[in-house]
Protein backbone atom coordinates (compact mmCIF):
# COMPACT_ATOMS: atom_id res chain seq x y z
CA UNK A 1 38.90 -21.12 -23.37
CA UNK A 2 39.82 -24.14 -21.03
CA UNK A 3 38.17 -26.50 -19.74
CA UNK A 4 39.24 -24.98 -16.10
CA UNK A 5 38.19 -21.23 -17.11
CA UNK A 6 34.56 -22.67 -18.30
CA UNK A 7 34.02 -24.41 -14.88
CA UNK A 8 35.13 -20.85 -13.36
CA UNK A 9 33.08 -19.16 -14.74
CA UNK A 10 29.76 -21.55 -14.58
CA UNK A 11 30.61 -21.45 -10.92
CA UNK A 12 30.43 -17.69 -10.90
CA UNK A 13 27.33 -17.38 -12.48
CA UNK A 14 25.51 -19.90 -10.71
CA UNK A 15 26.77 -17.77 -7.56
CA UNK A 16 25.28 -14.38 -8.98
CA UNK A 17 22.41 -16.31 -9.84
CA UNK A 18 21.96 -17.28 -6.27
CA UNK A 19 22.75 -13.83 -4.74
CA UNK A 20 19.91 -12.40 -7.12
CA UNK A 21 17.47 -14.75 -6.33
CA UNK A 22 17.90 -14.19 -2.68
CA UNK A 23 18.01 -10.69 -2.86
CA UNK A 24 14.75 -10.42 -4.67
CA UNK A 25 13.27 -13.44 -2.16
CA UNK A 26 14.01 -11.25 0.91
CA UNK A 27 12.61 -7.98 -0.76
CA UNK A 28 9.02 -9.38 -2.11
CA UNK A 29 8.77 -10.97 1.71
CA UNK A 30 8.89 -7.77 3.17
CA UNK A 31 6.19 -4.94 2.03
CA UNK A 32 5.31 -1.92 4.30
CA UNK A 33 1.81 -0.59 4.31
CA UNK A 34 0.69 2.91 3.57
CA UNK A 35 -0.98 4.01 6.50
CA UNK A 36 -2.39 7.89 6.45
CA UNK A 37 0.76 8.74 9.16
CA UNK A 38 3.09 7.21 7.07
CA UNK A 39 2.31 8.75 3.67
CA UNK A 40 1.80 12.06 4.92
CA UNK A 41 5.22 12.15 6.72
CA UNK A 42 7.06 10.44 3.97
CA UNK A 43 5.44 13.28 1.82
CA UNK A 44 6.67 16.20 3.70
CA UNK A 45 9.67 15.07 4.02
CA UNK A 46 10.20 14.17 0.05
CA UNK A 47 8.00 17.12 -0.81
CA UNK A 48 7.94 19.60 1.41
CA UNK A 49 6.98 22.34 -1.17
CA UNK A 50 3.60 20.49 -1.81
CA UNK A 51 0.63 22.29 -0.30
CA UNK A 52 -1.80 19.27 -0.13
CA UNK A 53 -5.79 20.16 -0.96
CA UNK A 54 -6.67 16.39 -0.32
CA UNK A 55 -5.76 12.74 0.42
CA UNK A 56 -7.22 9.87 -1.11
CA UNK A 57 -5.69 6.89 0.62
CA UNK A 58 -5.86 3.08 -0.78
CA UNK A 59 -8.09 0.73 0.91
CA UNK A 60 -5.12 -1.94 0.25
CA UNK A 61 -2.62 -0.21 2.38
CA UNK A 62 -0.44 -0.24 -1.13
CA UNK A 63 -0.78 3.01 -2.18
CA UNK A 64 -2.24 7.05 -1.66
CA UNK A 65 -2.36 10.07 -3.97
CA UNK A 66 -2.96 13.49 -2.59
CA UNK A 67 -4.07 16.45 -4.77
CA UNK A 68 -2.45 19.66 -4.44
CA UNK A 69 -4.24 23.13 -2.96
CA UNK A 70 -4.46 24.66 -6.49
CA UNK A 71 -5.29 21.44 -8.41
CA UNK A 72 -2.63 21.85 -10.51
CA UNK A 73 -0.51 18.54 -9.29
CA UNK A 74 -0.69 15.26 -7.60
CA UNK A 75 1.76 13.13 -5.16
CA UNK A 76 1.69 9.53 -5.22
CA UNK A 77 3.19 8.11 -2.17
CA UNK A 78 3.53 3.71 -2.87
CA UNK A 79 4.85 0.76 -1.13
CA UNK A 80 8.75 -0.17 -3.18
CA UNK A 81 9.74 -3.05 -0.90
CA UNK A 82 10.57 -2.38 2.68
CA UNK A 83 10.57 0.98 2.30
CA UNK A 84 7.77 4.18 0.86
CA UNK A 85 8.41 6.14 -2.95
CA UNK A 86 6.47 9.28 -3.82
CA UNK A 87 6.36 10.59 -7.39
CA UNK A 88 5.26 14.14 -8.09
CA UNK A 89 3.41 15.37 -11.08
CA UNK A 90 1.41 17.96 -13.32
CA UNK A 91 -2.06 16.85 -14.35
CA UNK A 92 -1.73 15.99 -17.97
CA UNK A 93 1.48 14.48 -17.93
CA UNK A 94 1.02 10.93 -16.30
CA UNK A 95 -2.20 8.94 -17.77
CA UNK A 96 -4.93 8.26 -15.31
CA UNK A 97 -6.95 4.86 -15.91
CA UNK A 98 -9.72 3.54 -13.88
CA UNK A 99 -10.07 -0.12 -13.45
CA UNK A 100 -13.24 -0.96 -11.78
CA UNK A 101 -12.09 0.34 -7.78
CA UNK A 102 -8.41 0.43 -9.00
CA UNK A 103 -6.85 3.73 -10.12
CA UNK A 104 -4.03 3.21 -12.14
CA UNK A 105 -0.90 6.24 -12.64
CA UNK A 106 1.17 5.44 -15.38
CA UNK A 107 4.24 6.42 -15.49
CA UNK A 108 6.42 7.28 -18.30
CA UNK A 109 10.01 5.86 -16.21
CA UNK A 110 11.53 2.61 -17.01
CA UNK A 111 11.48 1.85 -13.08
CA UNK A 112 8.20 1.86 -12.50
CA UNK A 113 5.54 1.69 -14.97
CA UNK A 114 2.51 2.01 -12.68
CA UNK A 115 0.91 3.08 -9.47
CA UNK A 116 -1.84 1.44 -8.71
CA UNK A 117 -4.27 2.86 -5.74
CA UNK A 118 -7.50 0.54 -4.76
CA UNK A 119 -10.68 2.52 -4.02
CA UNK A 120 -12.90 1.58 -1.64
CA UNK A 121 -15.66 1.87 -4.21
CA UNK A 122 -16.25 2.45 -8.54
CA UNK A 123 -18.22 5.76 -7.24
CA UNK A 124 -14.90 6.95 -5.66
CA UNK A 125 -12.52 5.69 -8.02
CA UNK A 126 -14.39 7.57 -10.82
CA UNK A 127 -14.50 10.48 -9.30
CA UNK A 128 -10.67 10.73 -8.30
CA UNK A 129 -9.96 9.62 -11.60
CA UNK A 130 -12.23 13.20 -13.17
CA UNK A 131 -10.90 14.70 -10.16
CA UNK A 132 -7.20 13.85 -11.68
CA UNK A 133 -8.67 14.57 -15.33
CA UNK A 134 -9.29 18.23 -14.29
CA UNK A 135 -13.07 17.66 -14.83
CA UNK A 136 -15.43 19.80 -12.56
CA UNK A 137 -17.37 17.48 -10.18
């Protein structure tokens, strides 16, 4: 390689370099909240097949999870950027950890690891999480 084809390409890496870090600046500014409208509606529309039994909405604004009619799956609708996700799921096959008010979905995708969903209370938290567990209140 020449001395010229180095500087090139130090030049164009420092540029990607740039472009990355701005990119990921302007997403972590922005962050939409999860309001009850907003999670329901970005639900339906990503889900419309899923006959909710019950919301249980974050008291962060970062998150919600809603339980289906049968009990047999649960919809987590998150805040990705500027912008709301929902992941669908049988019981069983995400793990469900409670961390004092913070309810914790792990997911098995290399994209995203976790949902996390604050309660406004341990007494809540612990009983979403049985709730989740398929444990009879």
């Amino acid at each position: 390689m020449s001395e010229g084809m180095l500087i090139e390409l130090a030049v164009s890496l420092a540029g990607i370099a740039i472009l990355i870090a701005v990119s990921w600046l302007l997403g972590a500014m922005k962050s939409v909240a999860v309001t009850e409208e907003a999670a329901q509606d970005r639900l339906a529309f990503d889900e419309p097949d899923f006959d909710v039994g019950e919301w249980f909405f974050g008291a962060d604004g970062k998150g919600a999870a809603a339980v289906s009619a049968d009990g047999s799956e649960t919809a987590v609708v998150f805040a990705n950027g500027d912008g709301l996700g929902t992941r669908r799921f049988r019981h069983g096959s995400v793990g469900v950890e409670r961390h004092g008010t913070i309810i914790e979905f792990r997911m098995r995708e290399p994209s995203l690891r976790a949902v996390r969903v604050v309660a406004t209370d341990e007494t809540t938290a612990e009983q979403w999480v049985l709730s989740l567990a398929g444990a009879r209140l």
